[in-house]
N, C-alpha and C. Protein backbone atom coordinates (compact mmCIF):
# COMPACT_ATOMS: atom_id res chain seq x y z
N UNK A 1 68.70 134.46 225.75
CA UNK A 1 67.52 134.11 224.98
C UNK A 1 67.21 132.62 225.18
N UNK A 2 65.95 131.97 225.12
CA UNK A 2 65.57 130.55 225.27
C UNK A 2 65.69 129.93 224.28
N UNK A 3 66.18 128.96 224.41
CA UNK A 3 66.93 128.44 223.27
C UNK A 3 65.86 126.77 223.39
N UNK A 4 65.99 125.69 222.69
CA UNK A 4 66.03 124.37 222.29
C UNK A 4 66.56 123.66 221.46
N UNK A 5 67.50 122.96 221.88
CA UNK A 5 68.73 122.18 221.50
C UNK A 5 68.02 120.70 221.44
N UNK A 6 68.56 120.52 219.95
CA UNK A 6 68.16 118.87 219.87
C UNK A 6 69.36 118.26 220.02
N UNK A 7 68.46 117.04 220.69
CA UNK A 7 69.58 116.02 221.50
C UNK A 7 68.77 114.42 220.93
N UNK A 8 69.33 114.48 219.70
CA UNK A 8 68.80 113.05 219.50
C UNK A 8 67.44 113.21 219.52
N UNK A 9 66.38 112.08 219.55
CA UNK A 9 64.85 112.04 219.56
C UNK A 9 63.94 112.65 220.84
N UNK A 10 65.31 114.22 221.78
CA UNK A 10 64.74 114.60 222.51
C UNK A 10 64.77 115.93 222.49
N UNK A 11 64.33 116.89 223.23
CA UNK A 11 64.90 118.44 223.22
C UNK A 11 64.69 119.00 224.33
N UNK A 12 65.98 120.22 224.48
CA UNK A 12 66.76 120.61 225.78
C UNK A 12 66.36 122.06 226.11
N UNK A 13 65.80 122.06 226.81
CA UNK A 13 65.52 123.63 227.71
C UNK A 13 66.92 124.66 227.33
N UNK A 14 67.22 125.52 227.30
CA UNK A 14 68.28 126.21 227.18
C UNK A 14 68.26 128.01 227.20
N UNK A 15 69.43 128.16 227.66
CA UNK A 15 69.60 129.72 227.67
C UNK A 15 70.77 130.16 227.03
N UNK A 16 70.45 130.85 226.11
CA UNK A 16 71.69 131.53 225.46
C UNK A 16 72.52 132.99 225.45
N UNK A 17 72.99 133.53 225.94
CA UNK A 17 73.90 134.70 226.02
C UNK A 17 74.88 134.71 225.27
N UNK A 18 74.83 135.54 224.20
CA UNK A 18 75.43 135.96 223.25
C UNK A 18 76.47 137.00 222.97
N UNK A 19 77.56 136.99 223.75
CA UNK A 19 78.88 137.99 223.90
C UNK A 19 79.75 137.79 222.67
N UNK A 20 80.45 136.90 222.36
CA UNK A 20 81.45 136.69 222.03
C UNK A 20 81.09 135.82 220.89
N UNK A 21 81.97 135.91 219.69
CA UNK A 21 81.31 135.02 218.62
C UNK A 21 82.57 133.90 218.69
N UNK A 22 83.63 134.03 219.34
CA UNK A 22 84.98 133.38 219.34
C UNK A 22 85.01 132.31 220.89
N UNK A 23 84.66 132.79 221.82
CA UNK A 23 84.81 132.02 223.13
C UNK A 23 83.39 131.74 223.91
N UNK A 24 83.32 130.42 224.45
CA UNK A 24 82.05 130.37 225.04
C UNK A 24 81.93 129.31 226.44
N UNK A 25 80.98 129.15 226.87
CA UNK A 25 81.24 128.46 228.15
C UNK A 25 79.87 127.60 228.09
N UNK A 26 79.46 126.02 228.41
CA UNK A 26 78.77 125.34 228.22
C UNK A 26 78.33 124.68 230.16
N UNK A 27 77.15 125.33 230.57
CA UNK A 27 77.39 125.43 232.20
C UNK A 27 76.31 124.40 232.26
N UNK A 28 77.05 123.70 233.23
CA UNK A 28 75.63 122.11 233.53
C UNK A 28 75.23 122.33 235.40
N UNK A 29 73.85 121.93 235.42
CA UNK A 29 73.70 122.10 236.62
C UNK A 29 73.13 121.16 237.60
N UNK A 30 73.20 121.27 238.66
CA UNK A 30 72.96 120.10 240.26
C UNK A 30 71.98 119.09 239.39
N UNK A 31 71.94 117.72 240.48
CA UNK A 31 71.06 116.94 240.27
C UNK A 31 69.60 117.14 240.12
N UNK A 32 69.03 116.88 239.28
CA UNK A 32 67.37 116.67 238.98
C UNK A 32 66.93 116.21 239.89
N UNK A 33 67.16 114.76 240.58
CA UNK A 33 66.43 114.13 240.82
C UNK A 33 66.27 115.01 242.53
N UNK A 34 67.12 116.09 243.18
CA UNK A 34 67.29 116.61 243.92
C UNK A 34 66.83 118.31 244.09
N UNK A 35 66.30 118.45 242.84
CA UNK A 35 65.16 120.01 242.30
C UNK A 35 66.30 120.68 241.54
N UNK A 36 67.75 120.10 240.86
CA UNK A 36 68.43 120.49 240.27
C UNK A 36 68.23 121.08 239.03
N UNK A 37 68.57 122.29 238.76
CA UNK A 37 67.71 123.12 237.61
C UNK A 37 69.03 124.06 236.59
N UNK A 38 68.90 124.70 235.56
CA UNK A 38 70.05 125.63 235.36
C UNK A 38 69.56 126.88 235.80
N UNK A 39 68.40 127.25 236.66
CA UNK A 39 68.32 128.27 237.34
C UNK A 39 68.50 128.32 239.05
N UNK A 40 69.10 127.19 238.87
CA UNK A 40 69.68 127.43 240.50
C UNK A 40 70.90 128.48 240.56
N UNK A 41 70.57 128.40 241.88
CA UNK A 41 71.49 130.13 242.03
C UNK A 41 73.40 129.97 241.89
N UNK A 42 73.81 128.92 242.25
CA UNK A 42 75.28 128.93 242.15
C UNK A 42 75.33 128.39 240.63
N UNK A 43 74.38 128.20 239.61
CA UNK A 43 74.78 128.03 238.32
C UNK A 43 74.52 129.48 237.94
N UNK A 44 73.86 130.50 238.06
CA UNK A 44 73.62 131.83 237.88
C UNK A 44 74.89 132.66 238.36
N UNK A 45 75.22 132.04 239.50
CA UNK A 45 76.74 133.07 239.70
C UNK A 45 77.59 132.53 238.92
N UNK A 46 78.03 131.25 238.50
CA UNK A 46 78.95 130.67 237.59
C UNK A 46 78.86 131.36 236.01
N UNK A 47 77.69 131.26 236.11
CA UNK A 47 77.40 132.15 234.42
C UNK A 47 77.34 133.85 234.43
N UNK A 48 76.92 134.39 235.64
CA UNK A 48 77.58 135.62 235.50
C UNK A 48 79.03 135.65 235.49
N UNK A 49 79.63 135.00 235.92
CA UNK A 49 81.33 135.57 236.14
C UNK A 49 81.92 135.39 235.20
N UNK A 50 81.45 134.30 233.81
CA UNK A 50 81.64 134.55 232.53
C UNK A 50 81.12 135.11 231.27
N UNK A 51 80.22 135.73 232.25
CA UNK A 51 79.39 136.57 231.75
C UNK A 51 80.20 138.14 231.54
N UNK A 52 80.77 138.30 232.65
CA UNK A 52 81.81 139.41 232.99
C UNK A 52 82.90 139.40 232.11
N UNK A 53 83.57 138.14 231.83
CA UNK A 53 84.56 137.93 231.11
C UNK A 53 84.54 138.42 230.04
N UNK A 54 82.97 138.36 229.15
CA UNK A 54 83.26 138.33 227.97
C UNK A 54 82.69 137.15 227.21
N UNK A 55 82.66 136.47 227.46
CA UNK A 55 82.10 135.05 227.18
C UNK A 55 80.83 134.81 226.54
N UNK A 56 80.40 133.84 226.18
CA UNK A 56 78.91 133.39 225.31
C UNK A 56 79.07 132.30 226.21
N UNK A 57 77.56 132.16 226.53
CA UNK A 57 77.48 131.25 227.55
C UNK A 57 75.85 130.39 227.40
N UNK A 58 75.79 129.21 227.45
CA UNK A 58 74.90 128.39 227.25
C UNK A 58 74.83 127.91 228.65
N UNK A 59 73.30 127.69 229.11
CA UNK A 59 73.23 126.96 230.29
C UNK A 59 72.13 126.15 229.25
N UNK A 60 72.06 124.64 230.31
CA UNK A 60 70.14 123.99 230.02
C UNK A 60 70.20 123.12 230.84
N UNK A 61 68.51 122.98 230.67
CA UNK A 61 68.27 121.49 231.82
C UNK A 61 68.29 120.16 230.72
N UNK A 62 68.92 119.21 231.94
CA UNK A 62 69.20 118.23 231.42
C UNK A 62 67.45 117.38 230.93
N UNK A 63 67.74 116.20 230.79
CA UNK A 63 66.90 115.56 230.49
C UNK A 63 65.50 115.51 231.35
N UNK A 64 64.09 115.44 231.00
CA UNK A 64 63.27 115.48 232.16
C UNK A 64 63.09 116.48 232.94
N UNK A 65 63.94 117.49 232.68
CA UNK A 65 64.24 119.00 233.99
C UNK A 65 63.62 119.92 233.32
N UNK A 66 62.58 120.86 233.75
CA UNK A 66 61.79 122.03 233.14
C UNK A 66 60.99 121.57 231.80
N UNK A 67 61.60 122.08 230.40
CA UNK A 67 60.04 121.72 229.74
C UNK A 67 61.28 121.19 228.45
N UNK A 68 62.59 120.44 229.04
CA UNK A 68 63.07 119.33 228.37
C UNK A 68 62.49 117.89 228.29
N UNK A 69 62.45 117.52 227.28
CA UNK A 69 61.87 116.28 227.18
C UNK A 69 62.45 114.76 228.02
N UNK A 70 62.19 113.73 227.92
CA UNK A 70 62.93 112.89 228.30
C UNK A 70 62.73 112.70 229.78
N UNK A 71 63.71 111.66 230.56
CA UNK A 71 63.71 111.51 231.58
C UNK A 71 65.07 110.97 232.37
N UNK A 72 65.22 111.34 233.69
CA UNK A 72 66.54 110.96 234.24
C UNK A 72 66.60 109.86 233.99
N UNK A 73 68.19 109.50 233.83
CA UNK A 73 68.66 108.44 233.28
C UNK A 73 70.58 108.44 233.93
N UNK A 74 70.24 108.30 235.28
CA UNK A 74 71.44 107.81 236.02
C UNK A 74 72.90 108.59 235.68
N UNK A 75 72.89 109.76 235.08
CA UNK A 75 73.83 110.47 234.25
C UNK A 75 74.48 110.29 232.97
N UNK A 76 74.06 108.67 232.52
CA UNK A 76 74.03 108.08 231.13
C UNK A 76 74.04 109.09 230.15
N UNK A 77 72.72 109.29 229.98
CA UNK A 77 71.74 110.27 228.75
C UNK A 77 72.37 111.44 229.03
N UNK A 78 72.54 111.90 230.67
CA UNK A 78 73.11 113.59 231.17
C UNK A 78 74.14 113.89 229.90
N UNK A 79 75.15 112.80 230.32
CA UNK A 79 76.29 113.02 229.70
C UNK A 79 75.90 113.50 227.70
N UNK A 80 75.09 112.54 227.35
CA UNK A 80 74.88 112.68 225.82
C UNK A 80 74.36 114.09 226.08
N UNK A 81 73.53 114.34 226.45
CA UNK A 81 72.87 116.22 226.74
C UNK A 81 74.32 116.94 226.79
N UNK A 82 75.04 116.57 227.59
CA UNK A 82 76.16 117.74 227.15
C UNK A 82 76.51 117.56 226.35
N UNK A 83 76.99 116.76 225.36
CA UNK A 83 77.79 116.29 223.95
C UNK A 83 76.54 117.04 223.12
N UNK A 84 75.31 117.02 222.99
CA UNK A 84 74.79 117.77 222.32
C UNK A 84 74.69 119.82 222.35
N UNK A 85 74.43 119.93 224.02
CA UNK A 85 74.80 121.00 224.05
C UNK A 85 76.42 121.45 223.49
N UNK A 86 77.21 120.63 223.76
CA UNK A 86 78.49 121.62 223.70
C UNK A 86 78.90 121.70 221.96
N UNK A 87 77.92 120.41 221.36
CA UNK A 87 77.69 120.88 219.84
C UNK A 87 77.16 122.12 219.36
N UNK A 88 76.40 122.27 219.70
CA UNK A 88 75.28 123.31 219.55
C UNK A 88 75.92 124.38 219.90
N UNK A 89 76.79 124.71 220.93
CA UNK A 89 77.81 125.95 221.13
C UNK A 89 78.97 126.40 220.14
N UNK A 90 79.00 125.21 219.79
CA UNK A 90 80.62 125.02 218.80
C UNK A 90 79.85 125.36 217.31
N UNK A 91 78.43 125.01 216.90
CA UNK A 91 78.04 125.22 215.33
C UNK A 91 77.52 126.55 215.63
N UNK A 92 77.56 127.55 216.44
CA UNK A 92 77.43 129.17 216.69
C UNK A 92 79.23 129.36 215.76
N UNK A 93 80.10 128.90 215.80
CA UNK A 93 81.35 129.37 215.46
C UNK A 93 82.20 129.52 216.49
N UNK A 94 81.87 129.18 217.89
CA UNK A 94 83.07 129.18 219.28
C UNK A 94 83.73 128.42 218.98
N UNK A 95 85.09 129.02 218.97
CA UNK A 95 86.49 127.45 218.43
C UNK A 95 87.12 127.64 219.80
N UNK A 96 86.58 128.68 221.24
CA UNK A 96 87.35 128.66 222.31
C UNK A 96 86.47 127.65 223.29
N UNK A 97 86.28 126.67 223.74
CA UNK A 97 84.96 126.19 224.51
C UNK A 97 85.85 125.90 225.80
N UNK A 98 84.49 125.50 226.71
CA UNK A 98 85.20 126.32 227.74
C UNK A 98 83.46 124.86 228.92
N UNK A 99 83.78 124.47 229.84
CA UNK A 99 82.73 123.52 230.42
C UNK A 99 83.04 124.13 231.86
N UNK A 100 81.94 123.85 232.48
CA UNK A 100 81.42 124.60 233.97
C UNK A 100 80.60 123.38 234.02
N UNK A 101 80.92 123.38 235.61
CA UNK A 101 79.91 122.72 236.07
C UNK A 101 79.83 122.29 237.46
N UNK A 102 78.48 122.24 238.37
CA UNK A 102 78.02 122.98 239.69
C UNK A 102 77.62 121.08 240.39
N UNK A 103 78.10 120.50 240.97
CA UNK A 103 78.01 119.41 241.49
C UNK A 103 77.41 118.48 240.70
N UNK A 104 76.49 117.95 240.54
CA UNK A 104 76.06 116.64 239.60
C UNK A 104 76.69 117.54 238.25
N UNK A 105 76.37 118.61 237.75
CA UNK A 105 76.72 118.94 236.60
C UNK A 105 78.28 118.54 236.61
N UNK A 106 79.29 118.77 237.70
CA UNK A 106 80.57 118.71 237.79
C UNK A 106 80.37 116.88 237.55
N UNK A 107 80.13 116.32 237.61
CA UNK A 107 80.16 114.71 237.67
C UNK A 107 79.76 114.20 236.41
N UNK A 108 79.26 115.15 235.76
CA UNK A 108 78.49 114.38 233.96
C UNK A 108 80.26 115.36 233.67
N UNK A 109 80.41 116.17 233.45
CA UNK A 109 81.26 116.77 232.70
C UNK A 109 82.72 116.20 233.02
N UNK A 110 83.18 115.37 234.05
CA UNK A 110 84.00 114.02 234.16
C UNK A 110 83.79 113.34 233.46
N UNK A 111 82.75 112.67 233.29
CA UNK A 111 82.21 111.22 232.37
C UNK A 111 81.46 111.74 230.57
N UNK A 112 82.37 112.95 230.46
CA UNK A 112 82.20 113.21 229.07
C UNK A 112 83.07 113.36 228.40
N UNK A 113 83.77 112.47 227.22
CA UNK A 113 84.91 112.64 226.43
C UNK A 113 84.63 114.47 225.33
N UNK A 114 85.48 114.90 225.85
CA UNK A 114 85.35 116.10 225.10
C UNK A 114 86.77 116.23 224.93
N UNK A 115 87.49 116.20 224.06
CA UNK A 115 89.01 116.39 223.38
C UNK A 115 89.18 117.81 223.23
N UNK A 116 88.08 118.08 222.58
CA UNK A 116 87.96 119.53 221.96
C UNK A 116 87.86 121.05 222.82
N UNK A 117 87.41 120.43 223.76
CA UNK A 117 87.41 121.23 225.25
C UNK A 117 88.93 121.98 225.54
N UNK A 118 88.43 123.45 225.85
CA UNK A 118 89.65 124.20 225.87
C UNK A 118 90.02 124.17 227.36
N UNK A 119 89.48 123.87 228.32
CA UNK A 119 89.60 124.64 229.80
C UNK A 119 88.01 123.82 230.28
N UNK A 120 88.19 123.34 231.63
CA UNK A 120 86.94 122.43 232.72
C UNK A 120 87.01 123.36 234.07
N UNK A 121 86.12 124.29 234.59
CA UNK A 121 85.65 124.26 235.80
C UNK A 121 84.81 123.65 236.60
N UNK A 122 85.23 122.97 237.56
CA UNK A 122 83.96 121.85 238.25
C UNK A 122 83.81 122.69 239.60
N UNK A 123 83.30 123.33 240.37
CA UNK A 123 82.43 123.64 241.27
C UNK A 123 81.89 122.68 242.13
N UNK A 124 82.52 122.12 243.31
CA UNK A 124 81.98 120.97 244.58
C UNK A 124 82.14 119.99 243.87
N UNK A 125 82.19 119.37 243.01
CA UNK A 125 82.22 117.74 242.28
C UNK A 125 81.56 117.26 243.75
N UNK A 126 80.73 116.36 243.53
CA UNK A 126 80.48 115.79 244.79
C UNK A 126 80.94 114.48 245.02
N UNK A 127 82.30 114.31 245.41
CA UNK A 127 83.25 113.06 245.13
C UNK A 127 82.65 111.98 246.39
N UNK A 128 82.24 112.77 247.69
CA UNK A 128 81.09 112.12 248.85
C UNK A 128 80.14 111.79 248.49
N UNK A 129 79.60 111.77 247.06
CA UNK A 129 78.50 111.51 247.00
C UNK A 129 78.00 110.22 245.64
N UNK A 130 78.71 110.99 245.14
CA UNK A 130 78.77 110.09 243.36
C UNK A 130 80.01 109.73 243.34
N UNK A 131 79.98 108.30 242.17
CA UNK A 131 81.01 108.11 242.32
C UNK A 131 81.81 108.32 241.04
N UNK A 132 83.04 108.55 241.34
CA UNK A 132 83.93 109.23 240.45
C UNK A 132 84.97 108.68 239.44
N UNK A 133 84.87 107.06 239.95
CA UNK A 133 86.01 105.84 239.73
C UNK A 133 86.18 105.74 238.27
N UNK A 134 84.64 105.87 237.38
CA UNK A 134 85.22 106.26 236.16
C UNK A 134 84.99 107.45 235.06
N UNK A 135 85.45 108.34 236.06
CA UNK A 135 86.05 109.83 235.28
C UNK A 135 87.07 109.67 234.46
N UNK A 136 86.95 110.59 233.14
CA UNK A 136 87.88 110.37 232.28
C UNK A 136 88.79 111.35 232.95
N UNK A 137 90.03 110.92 232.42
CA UNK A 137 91.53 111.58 232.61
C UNK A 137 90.95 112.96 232.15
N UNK A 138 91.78 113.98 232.13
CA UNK A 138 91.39 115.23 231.23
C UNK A 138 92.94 115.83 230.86
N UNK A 139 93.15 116.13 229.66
CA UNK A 139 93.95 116.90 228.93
C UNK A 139 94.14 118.11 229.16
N UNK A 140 92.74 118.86 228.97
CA UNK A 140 93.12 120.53 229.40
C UNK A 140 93.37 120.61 230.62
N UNK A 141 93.34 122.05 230.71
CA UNK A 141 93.16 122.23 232.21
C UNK A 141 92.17 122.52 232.84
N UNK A 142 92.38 122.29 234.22
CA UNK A 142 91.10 121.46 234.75
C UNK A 142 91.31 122.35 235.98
N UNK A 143 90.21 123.26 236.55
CA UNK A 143 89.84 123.86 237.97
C UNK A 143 88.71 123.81 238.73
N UNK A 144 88.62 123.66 239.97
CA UNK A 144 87.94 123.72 240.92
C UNK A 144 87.97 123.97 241.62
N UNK A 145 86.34 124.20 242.59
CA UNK A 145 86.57 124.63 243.58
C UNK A 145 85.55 124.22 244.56
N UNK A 146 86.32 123.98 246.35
CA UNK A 146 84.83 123.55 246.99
C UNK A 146 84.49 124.42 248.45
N UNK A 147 84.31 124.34 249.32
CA UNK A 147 83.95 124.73 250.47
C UNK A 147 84.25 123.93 251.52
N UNK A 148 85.50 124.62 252.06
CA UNK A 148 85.97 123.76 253.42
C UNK A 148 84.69 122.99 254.32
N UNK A 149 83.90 123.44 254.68
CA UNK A 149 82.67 122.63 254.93
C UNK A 149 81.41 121.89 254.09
N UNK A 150 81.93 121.77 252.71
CA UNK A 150 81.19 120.67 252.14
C UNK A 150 81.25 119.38 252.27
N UNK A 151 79.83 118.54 252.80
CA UNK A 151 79.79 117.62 253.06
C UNK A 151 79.75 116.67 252.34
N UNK A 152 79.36 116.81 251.11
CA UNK A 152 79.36 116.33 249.46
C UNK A 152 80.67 116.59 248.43
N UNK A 153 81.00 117.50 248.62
CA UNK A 153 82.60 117.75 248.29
C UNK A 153 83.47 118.18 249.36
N UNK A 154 83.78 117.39 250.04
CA UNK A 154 84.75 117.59 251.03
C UNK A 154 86.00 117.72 249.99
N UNK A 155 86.86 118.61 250.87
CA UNK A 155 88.28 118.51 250.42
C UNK A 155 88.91 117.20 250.41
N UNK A 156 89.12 116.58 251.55
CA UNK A 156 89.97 115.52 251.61
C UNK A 156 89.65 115.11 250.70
N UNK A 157 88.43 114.61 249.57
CA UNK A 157 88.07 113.78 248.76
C UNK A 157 88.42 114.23 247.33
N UNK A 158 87.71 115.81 247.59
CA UNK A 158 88.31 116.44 246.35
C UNK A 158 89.42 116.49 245.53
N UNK A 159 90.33 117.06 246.40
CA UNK A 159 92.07 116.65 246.10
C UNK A 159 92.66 115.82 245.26
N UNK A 160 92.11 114.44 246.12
CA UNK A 160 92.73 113.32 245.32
C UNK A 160 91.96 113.00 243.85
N UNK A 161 90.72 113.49 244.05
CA UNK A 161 89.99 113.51 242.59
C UNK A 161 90.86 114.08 241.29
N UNK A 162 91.18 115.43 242.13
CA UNK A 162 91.37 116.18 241.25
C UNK A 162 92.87 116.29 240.57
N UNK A 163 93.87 115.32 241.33
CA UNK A 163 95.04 114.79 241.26
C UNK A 163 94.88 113.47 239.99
N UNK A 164 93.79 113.16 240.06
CA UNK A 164 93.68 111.96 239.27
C UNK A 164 93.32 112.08 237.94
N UNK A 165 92.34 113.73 237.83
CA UNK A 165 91.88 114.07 236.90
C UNK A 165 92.84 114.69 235.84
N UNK A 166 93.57 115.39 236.09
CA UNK A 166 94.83 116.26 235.70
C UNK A 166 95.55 116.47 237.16
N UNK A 167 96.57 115.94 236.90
CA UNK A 167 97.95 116.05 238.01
C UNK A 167 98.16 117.99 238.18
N UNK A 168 98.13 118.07 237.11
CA UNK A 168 98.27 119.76 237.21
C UNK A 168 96.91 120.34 237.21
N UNK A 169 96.30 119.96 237.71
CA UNK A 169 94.85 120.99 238.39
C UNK A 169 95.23 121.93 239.38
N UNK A 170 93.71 122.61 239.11
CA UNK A 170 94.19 123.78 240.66
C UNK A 170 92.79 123.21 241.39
N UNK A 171 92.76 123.54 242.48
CA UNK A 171 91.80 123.29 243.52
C UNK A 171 91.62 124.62 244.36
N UNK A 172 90.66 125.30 244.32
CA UNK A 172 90.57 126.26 245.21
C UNK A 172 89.71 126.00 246.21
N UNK A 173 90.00 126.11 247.93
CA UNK A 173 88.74 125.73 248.75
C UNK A 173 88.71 127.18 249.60
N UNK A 174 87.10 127.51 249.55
CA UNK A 174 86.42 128.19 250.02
C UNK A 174 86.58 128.13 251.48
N UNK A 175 86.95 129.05 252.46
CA UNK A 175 86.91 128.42 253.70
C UNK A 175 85.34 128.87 254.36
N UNK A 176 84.87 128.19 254.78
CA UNK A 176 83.82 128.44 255.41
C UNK A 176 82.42 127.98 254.84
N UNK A 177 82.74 127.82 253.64
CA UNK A 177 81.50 127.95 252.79
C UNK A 177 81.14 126.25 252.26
N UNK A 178 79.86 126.16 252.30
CA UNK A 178 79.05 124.64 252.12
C UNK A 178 78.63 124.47 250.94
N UNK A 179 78.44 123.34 250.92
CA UNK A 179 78.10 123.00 249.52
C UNK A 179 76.92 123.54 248.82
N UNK A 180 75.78 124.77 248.90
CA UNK A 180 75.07 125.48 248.55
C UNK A 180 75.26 127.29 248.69
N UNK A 181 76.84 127.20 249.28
CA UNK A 181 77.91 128.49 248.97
C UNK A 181 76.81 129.53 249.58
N UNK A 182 75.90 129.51 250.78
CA UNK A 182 75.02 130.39 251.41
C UNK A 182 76.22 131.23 251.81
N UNK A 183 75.79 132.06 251.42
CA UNK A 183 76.44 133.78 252.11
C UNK A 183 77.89 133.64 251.52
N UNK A 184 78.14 132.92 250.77
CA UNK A 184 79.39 133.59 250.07
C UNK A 184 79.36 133.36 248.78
N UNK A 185 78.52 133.85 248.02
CA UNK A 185 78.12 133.87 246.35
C UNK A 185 78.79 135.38 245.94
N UNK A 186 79.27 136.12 246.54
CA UNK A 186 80.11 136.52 246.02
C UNK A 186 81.57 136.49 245.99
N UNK A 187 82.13 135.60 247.22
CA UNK A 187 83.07 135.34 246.61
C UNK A 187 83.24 133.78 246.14
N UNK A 188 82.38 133.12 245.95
CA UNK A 188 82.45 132.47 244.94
C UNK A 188 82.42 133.20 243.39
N UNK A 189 81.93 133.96 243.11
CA UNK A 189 81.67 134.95 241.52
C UNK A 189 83.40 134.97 241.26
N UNK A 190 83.79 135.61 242.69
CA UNK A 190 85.13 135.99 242.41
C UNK A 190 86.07 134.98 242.21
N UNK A 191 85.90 134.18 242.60
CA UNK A 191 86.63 133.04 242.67
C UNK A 191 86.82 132.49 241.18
N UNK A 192 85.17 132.18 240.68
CA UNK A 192 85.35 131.88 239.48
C UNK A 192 85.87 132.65 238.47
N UNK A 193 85.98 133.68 238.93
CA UNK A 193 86.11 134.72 237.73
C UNK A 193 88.09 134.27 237.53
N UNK A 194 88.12 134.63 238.64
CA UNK A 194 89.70 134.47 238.88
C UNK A 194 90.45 133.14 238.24
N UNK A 195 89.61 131.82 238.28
CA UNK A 195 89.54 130.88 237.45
C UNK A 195 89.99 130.71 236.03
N UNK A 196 89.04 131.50 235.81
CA UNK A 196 89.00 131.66 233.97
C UNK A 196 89.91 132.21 233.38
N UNK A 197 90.80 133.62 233.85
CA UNK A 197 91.64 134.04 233.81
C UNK A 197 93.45 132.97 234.16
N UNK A 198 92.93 132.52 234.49
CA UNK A 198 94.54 131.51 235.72
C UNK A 198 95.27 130.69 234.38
């Protein structure tokens, strides 16, 4: 269902799927300034596969994106948009929360203190691209995954990210598959699915 989430003196495009009144998943998506939307297609497979689970699942566009108010703001403001979304998930009654997120979305959800956060999937982080130097540490646990041929999340880069982020992360790399996961969106689905479960 279409939702609008207030975020401070602005308001947030949103989609709500309503499974579970106990566990939920808060999914952020690619850069704006790049036609980044929460209806891009590898945020649609990310939210089906917890969709499958069982899950309640919130996607939205960030600031400036679709018929959210506001305007990009260097991932600054991004970041407050998720602190509001992942409010707005948690006053439904989810005490399980649960963050996704698909390259720029994977990069705000680094640079967001969330304590309360049960479990982080990041999807390509684009560690080639943005920079990552001040990502917060993370407590839970923390998974990802990229595509041996991403040029924006390369492995070599990934790794050490993700070593830095939580020492005990998992990293899963896709072999073959690029950073817009053409022709393997399903096993990316699977991948994630397999994720959530781990």
């Amino acid at each position: 269902m279409k939702k609008e989430i207030a975020a401070g003196t602005l308001t947030l495009e949103a989609r709500l799927e309503i499974q579970s009144p106990t566990k939920g998943v808060v999914i952020t998506h690619p850069h704006p300034l790049y036609g980044g939307d929460m209806d891009n297609p590898v945020v649609s497979v990310i939210e089906g596969a917890f969709l499958e689970k069982g899950f309640t699942t919130l996607r939205f566009n960030f600031r400036g994106v679709g018929t959210s108010t506001g305007r990009f703001d260097n991932g600054r403001g991004e970041t407050r948009d998720l602190g509001y979304a992942l409010d707005h998930l948690k006053g439904l009654g989810i005490r399980e929360t649960y963050l996704a997120g698909y390259s720029f979305g994977a990069w705000v959800i680094t640079h967001t203190r969330s304590p309360e956060v049960n479990r982080i999937l990041l999807v390509s982080p684009p560690s080639a691209f943005m920079d990552f130097s001040t990502a917060n540490p993370m407590d839970c646990p923390v998974s990802a995954v990229t595509g041996s041929l991403d040029e924006l999340a390369p492995p070599a880069s990934v790794t050490p990210l993700m070593k830095r982020l939580n020492p005990k992360s998992d990293l899963v790399i896709m072999e073959g598959a690029d950073h817009f996961y053409s022709g393997f969106t399903e096993e990316l689905s699977a991948t994630v699915s397999d994720l959530i479960t781990t």
